[in-house]
C-alpha atoms as a PDB file:
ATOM      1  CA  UNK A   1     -13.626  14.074  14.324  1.00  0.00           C
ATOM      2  CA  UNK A   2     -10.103  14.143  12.102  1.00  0.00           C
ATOM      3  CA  UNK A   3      -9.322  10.552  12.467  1.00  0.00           C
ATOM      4  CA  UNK A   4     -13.090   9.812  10.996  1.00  0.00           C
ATOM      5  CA  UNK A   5     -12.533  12.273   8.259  1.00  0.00           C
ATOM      6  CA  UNK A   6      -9.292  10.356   7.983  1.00  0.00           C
ATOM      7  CA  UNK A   7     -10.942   7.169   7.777  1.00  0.00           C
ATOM      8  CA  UNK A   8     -13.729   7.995   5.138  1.00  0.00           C
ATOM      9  CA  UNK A   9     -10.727   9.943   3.184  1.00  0.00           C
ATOM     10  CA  UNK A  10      -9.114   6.594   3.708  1.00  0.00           C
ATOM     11  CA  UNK A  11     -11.579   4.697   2.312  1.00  0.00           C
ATOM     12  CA  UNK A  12     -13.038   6.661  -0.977  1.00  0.00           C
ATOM     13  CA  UNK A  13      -9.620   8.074  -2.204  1.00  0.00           C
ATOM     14  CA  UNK A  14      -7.785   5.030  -3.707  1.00  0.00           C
ATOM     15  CA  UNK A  15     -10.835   3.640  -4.935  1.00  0.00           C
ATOM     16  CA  UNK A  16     -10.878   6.474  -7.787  1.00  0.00           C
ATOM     17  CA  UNK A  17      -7.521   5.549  -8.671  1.00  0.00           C
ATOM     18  CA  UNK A  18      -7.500   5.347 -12.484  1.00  0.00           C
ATOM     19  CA  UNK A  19      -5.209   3.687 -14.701  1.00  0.00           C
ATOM     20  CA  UNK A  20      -4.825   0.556 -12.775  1.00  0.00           C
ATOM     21  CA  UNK A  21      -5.354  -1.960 -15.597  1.00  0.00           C
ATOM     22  CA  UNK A  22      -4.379  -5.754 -16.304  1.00  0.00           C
ATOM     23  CA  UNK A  23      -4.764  -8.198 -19.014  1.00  0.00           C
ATOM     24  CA  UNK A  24      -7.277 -10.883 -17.520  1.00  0.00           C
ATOM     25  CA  UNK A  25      -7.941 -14.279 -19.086  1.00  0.00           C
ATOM     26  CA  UNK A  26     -11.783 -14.823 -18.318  1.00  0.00           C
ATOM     27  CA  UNK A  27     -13.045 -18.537 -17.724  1.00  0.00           C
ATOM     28  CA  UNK A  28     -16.185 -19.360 -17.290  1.00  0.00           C
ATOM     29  CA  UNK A  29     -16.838 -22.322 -14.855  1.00  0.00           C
ATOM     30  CA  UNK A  30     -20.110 -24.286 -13.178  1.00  0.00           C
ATOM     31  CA  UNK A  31     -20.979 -24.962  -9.846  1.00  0.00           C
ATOM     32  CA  UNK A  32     -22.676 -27.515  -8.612  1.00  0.00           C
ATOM     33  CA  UNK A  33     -26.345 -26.294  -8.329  1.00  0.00           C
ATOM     34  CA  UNK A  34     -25.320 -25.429 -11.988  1.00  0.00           C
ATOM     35  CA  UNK A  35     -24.771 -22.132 -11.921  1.00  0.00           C
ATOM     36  CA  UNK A  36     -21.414 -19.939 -12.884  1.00  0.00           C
ATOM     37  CA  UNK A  37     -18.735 -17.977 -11.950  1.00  0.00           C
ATOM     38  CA  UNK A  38     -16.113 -15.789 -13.949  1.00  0.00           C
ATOM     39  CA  UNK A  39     -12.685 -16.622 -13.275  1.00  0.00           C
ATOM     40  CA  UNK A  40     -10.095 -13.673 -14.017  1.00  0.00           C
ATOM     41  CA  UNK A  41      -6.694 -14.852 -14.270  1.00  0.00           C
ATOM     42  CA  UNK A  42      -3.209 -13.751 -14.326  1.00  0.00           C
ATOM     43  CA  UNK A  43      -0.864 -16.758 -15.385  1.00  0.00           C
ATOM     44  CA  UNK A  44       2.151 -18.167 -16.732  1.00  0.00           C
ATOM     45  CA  UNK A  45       2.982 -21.718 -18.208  1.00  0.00           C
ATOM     46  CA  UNK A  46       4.470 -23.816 -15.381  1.00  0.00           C
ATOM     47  CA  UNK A  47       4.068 -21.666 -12.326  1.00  0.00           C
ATOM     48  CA  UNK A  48       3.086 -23.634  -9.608  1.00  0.00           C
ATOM     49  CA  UNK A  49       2.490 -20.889  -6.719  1.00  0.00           C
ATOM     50  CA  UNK A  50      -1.263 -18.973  -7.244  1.00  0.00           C
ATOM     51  CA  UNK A  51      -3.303 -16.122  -4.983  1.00  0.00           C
ATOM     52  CA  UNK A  52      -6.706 -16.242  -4.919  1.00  0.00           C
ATOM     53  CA  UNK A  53      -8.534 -12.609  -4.552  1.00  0.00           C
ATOM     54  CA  UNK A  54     -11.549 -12.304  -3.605  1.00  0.00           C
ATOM     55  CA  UNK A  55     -13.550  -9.157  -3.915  1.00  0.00           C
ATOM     56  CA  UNK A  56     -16.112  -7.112  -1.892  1.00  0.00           C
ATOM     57  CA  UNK A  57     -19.736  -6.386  -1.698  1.00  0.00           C
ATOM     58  CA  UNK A  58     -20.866  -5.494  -4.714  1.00  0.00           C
ATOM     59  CA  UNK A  59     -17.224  -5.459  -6.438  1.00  0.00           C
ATOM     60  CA  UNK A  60     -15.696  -7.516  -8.843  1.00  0.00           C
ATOM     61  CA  UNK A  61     -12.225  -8.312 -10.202  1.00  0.00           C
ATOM     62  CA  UNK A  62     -11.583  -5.146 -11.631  1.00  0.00           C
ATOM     63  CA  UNK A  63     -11.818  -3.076  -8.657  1.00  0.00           C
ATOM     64  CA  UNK A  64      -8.797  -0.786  -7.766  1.00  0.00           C
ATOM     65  CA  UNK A  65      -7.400  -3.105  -4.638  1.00  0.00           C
ATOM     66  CA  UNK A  66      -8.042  -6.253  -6.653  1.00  0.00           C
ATOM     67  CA  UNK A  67      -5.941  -5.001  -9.689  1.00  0.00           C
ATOM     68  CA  UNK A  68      -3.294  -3.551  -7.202  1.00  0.00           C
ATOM     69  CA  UNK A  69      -2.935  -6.872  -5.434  1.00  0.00           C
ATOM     70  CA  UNK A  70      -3.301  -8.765  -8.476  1.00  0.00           C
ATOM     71  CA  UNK A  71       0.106  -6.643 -10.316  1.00  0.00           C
ATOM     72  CA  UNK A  72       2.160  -6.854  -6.484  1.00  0.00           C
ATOM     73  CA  UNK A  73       1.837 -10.651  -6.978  1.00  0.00           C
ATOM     74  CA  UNK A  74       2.631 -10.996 -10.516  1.00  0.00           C
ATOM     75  CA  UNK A  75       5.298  -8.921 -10.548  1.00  0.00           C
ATOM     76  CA  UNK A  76       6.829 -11.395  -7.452  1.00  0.00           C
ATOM     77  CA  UNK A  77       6.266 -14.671  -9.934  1.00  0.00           C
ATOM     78  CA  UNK A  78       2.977 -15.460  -8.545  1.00  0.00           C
ATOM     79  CA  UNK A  79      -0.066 -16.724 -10.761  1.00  0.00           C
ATOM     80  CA  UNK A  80      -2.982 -14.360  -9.719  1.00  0.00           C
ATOM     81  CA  UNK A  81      -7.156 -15.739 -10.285  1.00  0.00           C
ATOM     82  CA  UNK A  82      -9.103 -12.785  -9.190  1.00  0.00           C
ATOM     83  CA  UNK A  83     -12.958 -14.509  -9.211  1.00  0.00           C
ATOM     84  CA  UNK A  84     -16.343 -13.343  -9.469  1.00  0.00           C
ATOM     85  CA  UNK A  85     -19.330 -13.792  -6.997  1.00  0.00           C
ATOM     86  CA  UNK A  86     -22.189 -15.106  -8.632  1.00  0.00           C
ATOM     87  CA  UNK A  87     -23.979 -11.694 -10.335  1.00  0.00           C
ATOM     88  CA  UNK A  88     -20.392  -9.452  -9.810  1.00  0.00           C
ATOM     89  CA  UNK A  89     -18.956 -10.375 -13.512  1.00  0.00           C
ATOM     90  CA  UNK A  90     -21.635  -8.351 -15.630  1.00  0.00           C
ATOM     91  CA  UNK A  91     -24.248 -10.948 -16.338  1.00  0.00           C
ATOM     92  CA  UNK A  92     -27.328 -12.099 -13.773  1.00  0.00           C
ATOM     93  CA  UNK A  93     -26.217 -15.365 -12.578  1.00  0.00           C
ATOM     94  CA  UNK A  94     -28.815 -18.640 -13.276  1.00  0.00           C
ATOM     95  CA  UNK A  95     -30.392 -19.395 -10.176  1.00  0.00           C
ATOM     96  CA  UNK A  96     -32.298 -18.015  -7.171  1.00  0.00           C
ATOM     97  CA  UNK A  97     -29.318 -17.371  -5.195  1.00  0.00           C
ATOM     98  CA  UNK A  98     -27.714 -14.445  -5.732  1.00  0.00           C
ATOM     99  CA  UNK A  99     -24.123 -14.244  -3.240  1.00  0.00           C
ATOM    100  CA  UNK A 100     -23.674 -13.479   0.101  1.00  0.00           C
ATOM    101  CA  UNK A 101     -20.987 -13.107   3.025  1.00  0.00           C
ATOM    102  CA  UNK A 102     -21.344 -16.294   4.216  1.00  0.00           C
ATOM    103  CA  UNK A 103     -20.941 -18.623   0.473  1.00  0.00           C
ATOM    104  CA  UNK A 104     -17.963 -20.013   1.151  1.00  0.00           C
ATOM    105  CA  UNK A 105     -19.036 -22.897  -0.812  1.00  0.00           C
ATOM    106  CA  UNK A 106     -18.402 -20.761  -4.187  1.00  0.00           C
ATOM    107  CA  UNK A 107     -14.639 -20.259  -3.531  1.00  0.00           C
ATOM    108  CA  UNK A 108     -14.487 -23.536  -2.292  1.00  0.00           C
ATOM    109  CA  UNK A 109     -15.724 -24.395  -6.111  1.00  0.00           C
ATOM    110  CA  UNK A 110     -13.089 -21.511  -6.958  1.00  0.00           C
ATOM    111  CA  UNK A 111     -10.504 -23.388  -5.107  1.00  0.00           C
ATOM    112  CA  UNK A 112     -10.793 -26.903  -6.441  1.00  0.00           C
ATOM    113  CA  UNK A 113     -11.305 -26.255  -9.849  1.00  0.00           C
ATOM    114  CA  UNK A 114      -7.782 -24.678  -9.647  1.00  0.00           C
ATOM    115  CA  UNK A 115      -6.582 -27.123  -8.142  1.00  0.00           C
ATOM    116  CA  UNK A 116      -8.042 -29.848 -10.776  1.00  0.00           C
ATOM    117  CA  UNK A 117      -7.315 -27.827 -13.765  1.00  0.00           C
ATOM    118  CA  UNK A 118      -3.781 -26.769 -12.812  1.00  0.00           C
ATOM    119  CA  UNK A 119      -2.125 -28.326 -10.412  1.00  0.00           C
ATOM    120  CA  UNK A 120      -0.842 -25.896  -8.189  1.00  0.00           C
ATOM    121  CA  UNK A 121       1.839 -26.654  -5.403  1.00  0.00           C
ATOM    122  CA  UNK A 122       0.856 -24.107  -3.363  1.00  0.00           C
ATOM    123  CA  UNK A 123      -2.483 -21.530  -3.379  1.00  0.00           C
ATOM    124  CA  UNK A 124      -2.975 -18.673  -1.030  1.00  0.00           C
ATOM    125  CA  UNK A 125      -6.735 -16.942  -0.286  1.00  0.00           C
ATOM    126  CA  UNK A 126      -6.332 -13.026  -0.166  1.00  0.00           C
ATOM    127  CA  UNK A 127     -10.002 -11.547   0.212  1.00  0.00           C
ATOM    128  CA  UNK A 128     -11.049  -8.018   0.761  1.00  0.00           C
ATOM    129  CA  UNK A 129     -14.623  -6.799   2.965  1.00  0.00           C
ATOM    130  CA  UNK A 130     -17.034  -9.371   2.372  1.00  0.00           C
ATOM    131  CA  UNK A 131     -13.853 -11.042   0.106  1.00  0.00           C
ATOM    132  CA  UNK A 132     -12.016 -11.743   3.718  1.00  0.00           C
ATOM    133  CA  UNK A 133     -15.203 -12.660   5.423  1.00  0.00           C
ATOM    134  CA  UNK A 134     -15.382 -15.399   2.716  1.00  0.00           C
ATOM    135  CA  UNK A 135     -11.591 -15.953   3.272  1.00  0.00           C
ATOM    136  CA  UNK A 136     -12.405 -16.843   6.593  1.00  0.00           C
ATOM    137  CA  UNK A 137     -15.567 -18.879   6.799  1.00  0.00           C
ATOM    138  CA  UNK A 138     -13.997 -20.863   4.156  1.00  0.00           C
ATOM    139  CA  UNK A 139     -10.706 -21.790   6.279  1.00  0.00           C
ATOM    140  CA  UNK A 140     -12.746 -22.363   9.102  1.00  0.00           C
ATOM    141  CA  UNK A 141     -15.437 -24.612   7.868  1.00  0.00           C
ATOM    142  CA  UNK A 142     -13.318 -26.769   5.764  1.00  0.00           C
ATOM    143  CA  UNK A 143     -11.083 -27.246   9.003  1.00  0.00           C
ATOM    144  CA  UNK A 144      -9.085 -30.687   8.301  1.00  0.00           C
ATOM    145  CA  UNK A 145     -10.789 -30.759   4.747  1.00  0.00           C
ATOM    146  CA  UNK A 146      -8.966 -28.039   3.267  1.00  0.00           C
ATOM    147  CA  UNK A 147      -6.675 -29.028   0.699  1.00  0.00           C
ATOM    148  CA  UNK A 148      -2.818 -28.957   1.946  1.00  0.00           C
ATOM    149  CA  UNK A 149      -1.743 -26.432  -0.777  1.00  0.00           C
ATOM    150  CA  UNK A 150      -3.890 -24.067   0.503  1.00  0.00           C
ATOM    151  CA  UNK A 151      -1.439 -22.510   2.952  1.00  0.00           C
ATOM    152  CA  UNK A 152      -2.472 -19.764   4.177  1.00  0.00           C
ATOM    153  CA  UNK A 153      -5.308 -17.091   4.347  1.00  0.00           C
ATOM    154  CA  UNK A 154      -5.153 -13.107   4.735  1.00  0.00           C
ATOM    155  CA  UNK A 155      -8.644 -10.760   5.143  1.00  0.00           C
ATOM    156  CA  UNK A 156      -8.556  -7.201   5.058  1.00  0.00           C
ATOM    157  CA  UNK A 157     -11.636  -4.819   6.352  1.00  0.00           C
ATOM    158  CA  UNK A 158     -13.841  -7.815   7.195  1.00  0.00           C
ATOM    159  CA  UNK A 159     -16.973  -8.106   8.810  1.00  0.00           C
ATOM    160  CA  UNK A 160     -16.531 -11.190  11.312  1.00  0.00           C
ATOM    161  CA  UNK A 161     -19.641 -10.273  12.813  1.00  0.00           C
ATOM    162  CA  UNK A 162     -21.781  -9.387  10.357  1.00  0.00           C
ATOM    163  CA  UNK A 163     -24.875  -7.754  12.356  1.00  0.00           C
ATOM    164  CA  UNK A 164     -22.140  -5.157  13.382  1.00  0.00           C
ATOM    165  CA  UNK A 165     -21.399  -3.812  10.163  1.00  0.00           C
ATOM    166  CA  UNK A 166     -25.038  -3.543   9.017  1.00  0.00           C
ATOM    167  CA  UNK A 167     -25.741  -1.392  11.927  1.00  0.00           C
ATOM    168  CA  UNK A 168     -22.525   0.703  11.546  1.00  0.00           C
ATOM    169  CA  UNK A 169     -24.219   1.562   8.346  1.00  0.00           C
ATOM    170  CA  UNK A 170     -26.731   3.687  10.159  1.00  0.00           C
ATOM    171  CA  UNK A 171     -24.243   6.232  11.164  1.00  0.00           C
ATOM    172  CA  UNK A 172     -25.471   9.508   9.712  1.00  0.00           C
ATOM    173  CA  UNK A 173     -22.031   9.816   7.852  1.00  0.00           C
ATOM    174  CA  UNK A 174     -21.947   6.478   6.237  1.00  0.00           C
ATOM    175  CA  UNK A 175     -24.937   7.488   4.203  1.00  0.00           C
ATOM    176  CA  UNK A 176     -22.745   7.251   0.517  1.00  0.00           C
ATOM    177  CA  UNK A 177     -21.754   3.499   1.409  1.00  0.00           C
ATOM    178  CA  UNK A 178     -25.388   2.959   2.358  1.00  0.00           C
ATOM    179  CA  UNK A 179     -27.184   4.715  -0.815  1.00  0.00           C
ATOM    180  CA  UNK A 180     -24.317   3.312  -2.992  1.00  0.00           C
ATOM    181  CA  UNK A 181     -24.998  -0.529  -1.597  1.00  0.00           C
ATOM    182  CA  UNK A 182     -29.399   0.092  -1.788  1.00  0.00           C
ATOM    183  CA  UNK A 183     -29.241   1.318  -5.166  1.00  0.00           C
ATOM    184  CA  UNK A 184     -26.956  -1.208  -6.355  1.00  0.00           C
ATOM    185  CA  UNK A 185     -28.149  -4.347  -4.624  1.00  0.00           C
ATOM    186  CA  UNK A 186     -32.266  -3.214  -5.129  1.00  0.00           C
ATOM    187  CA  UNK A 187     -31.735  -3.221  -8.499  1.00  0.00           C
ATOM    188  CA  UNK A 188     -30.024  -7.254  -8.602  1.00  0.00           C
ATOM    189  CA  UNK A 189     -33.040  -7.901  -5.954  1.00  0.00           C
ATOM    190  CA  UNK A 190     -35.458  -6.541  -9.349  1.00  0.00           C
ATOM    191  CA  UNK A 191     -33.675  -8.384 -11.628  1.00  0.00           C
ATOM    192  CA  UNK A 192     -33.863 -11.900  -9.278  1.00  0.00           C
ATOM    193  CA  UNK A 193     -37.932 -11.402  -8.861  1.00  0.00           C
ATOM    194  CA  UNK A 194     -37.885 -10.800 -12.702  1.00  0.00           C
ATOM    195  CA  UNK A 195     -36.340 -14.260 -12.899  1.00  0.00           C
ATOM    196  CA  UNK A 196     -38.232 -15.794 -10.209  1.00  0.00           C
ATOM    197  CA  UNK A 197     -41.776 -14.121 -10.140  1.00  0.00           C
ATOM    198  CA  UNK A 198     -42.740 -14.584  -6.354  1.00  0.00           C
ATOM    199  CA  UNK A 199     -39.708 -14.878  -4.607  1.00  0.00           C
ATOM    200  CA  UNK A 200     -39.853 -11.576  -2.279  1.00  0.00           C
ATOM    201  CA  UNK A 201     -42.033  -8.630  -2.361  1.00  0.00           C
ATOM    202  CA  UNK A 202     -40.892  -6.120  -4.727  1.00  0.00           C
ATOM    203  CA  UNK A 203     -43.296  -3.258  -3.336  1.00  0.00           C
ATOM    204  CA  UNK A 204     -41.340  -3.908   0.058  1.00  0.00           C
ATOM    205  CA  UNK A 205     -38.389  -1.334  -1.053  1.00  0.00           C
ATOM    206  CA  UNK A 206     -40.589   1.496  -1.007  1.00  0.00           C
ATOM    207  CA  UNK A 207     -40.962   1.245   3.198  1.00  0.00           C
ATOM    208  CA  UNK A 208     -37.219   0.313   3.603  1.00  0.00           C
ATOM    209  CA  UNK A 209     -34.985   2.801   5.976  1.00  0.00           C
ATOM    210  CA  UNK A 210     -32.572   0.769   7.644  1.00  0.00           C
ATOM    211  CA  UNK A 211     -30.480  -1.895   6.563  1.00  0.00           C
ATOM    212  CA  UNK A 212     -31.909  -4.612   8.357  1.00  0.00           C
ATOM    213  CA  UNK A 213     -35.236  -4.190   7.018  1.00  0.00           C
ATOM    214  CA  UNK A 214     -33.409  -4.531   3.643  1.00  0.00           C
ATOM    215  CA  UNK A 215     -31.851  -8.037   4.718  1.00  0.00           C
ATOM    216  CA  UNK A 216     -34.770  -9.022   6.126  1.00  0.00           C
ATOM    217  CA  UNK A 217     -37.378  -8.374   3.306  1.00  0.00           C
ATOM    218  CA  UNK A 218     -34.736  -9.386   0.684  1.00  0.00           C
ATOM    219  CA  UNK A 219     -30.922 -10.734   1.441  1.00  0.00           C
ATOM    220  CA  UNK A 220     -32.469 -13.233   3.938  1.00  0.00           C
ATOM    221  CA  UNK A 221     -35.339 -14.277   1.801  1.00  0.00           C
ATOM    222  CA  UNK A 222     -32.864 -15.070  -1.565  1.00  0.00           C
ATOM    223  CA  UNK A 223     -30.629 -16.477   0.649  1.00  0.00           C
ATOM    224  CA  UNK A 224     -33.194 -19.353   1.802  1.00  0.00           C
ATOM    225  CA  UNK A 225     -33.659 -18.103   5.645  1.00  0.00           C
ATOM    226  CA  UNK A 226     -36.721 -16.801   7.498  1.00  0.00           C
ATOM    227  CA  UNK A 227     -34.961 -15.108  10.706  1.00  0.00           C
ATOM    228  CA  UNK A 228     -32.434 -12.456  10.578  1.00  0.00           C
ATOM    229  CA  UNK A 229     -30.402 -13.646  13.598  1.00  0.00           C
ATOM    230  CA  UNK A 230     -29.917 -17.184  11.680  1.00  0.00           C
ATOM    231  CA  UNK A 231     -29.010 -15.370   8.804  1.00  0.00           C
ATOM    232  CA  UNK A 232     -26.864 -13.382  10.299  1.00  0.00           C
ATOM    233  CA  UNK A 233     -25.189 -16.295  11.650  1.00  0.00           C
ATOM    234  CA  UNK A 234     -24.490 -17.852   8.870  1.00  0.00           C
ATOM    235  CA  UNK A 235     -22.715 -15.166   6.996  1.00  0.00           C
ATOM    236  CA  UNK A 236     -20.085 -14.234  10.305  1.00  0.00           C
ATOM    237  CA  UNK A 237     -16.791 -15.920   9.856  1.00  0.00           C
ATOM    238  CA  UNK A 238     -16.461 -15.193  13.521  1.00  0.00           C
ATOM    239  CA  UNK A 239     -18.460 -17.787  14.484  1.00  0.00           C
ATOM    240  CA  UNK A 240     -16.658 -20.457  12.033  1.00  0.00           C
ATOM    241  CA  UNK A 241     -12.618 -19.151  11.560  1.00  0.00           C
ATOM    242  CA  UNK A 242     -11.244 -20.952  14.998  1.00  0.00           C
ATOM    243  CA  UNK A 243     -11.560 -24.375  13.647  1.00  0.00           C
ATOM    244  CA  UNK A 244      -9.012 -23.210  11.115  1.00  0.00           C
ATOM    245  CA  UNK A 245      -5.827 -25.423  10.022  1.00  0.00           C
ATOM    246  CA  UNK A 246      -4.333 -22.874   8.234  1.00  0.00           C
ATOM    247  CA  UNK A 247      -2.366 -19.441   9.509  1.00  0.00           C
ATOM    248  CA  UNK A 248      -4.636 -16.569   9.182  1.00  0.00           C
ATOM    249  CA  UNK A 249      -3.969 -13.275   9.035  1.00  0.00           C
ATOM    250  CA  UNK A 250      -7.027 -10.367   9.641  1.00  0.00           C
ATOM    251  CA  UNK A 251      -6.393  -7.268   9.799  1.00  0.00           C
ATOM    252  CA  UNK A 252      -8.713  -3.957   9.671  1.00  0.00           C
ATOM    253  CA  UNK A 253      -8.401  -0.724  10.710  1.00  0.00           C
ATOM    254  CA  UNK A 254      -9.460   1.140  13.727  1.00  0.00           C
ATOM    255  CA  UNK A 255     -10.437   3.476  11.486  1.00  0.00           C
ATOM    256  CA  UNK A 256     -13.008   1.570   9.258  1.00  0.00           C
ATOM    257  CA  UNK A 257     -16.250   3.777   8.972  1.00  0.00           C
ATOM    258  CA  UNK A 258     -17.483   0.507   7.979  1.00  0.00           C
ATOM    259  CA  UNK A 259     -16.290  -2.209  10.419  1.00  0.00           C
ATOM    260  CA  UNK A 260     -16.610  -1.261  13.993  1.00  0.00           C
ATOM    261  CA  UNK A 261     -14.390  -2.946  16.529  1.00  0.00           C
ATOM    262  CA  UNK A 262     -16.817  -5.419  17.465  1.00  0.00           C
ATOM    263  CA  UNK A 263     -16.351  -7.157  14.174  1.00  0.00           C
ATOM    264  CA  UNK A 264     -12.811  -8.360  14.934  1.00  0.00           C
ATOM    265  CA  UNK A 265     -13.099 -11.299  16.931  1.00  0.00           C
ATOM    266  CA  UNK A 266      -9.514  -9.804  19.107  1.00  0.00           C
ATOM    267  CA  UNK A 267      -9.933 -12.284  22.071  1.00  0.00           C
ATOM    268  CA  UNK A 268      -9.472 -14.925  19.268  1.00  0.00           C
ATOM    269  CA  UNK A 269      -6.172 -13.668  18.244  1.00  0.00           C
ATOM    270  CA  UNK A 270      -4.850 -13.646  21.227  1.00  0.00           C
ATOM    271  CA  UNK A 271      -5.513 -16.940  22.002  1.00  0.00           C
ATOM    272  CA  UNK A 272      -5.215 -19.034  18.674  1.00  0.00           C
ATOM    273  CA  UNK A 273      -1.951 -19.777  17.757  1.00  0.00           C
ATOM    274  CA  UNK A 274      -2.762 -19.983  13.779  1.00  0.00           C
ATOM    275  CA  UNK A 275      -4.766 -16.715  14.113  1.00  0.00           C
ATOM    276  CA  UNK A 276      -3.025 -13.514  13.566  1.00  0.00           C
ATOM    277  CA  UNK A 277      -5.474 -10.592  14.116  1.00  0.00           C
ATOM    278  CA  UNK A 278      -3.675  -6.415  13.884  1.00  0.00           C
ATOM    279  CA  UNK A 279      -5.553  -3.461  14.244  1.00  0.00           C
ATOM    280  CA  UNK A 280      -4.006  -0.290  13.132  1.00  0.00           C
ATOM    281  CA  UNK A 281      -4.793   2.672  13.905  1.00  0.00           C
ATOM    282  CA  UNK A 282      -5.652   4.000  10.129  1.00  0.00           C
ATOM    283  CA  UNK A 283      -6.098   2.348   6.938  1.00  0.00           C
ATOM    284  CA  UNK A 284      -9.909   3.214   6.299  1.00  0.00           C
ATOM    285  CA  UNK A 285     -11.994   0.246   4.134  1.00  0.00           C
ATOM    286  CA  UNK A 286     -10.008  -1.417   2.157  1.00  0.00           C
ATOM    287  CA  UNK A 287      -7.780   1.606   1.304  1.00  0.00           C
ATOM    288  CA  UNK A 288      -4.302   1.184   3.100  1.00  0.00           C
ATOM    289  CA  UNK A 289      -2.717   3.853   1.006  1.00  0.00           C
ATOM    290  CA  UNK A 290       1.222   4.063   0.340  1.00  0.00           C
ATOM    291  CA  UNK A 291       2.160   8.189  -0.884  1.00  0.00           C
ATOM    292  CA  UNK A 292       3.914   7.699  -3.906  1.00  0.00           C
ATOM    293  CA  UNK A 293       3.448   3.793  -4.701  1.00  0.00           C
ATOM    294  CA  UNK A 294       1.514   2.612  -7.035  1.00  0.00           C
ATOM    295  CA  UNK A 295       0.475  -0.430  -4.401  1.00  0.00           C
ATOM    296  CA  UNK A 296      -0.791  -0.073  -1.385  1.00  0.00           C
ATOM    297  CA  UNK A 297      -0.031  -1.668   2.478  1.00  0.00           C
ATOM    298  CA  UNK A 298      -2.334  -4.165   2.258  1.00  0.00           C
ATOM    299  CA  UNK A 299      -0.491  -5.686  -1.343  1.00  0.00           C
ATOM    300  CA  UNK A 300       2.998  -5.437   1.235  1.00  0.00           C
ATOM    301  CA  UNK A 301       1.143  -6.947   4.297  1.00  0.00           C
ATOM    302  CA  UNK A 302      -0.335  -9.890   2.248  1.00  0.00           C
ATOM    303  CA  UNK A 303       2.799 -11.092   0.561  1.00  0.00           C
ATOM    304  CA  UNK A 304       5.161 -10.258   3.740  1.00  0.00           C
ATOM    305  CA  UNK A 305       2.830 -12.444   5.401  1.00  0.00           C
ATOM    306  CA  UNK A 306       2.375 -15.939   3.260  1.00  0.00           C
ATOM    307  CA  UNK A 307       6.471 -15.257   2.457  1.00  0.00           C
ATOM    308  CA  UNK A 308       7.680 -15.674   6.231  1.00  0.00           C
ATOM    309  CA  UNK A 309       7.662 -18.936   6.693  1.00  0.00           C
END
């Protein structure tokens, strides 16, 4: 019972940090089913090393661990680009998708275009909850694709197995993460009929109780599938981060109210030799506290990690 106190505690706490503030650059770019993503960058003339962050469900780049991560690499002569899922940067995006765990394809977009625009010797993909699972899938389906300065890859608190999470929501004490995700995702599901007149059943929200009636009715629908399992399969990075090229690094916490156990693919990290998987025993989501710092052990983890080779 303490260590799940501990691991909410974990969890909630450092994301009402206040005061963590940086001076973004926004750019706007286009995809290629021409829609857009907001670009938030840290950067100075004629660095050639950059970190790519990647946020969470329903987060964006101004979210506590983002801004904390995006400082601890400045501050070590890094160029930071902290992006924006399609609908996470304040504005509906354009078309019927709206962004998902499994849209790798975005920060692929996200990748290349800093690539093309810049020039960058070296780029390293740090992604948080649903940021990591993107991380991930991306590493593993671009394989022998993936551009040579993308070095490395770190994911913290992700959901490898996506079905695992959505039932972890159920627990009777994960209710705030729960309410907090419904309310905010119903309302982008409104605004995406609105757009699209047709495209799921609005009424269906009224009858929902458990998250996978939600994905089914909705995230499954928007996303262009008509079974859940499939669906579900496509968003896991479990099934897709062993054809990797690139080291990995996941790590989440034993004591994740969020991610159970069975959403670290462990066998894998024992066996692959570019796969790196660590389970400590607290941490929470995406928390990692340090008393007294004003980063946390997942900024120290990251950087220790793409700096030891």
């Amino acid at each position: 019972m303490l260590e799940r106190f501990l691991g909410h505690y974990q969890t909630i706490v450092p994301h009402l940090r206040d005061g963590l503030r940086v001076d973004y650059t926004r750019e706007r770019i286009h995809t290629p089913d021409d829609d857009f993503l907001d670009l938030d960058w840290l950067s100075e003339a004629g660095c050639k090393r950059l970190v790519i962050l990647s946020h969470g469900l329903e987060g964006d780049s101004s979210r506590p661990y983002i801004v904390s991560a995006a400082r601890y690499f400045a501050r070590r002569g890094w160029d930071v680009l902290a992006w924006n899922c399609r609908s996470c940067s304040g504005e509906m995006n354009r078309t019927r998708k709206l962004y998902s765990h499994g849209q790798s394809e975005d920060l692929e977009t996200v990748v290349n275009h800093a690539l093309a625009s810049r020039g960058y010797d070296r780029i390293v993909l740090v992604g948080y909850s649903m940021g990591g699972n993107l991380t991930l899938k991306y590493l593993g389906t671009m394989a022998r694709n993936r551009p040579p300065q993308v070095t490395h890859g770190v994911a913290f608190s992700a959901p490898c197995f996506i079905e695992h999470s959505v039932d972890s929501l159920e627990r009777r004490d994960n209710f705030i993460y729960k309410r907090k995700f419904f309310r905010s995702l119903s309302a982008k599901v409104i605004a995406k009929e609105k757009q699209f007149p047709g495209i799921v059943d609005i009424d269906a929200l009224r009858s929902v109780r458990v998250w996978r009636d939600f994905d089914r009715a909705f995230s499954a629908v928007i996303g262009g599938y008509t079974d859940l399992q499939a669906y579900y399969d496509y968003l896991s990075s479990g099934n897709y981060v062993a054809e990797t090229t690139a080291p990995v690094l996941l790590v989440n916490a034993l004591n994740d109210p969020i991610i159970p156990e069975a959403c670290t693919p462990v066998d894998l990290g024992r066996k692959h030799p570019l796969i790196t998987v660590e389970q400590p025993n607290r941490g929470g989501h995406v928390g990692f506290p340090l008393r007294g710092k004003d980063y946390n052990a997942m900024d120290v983890r990251a950087y220790d990690f793409i700096e030891q080779e």
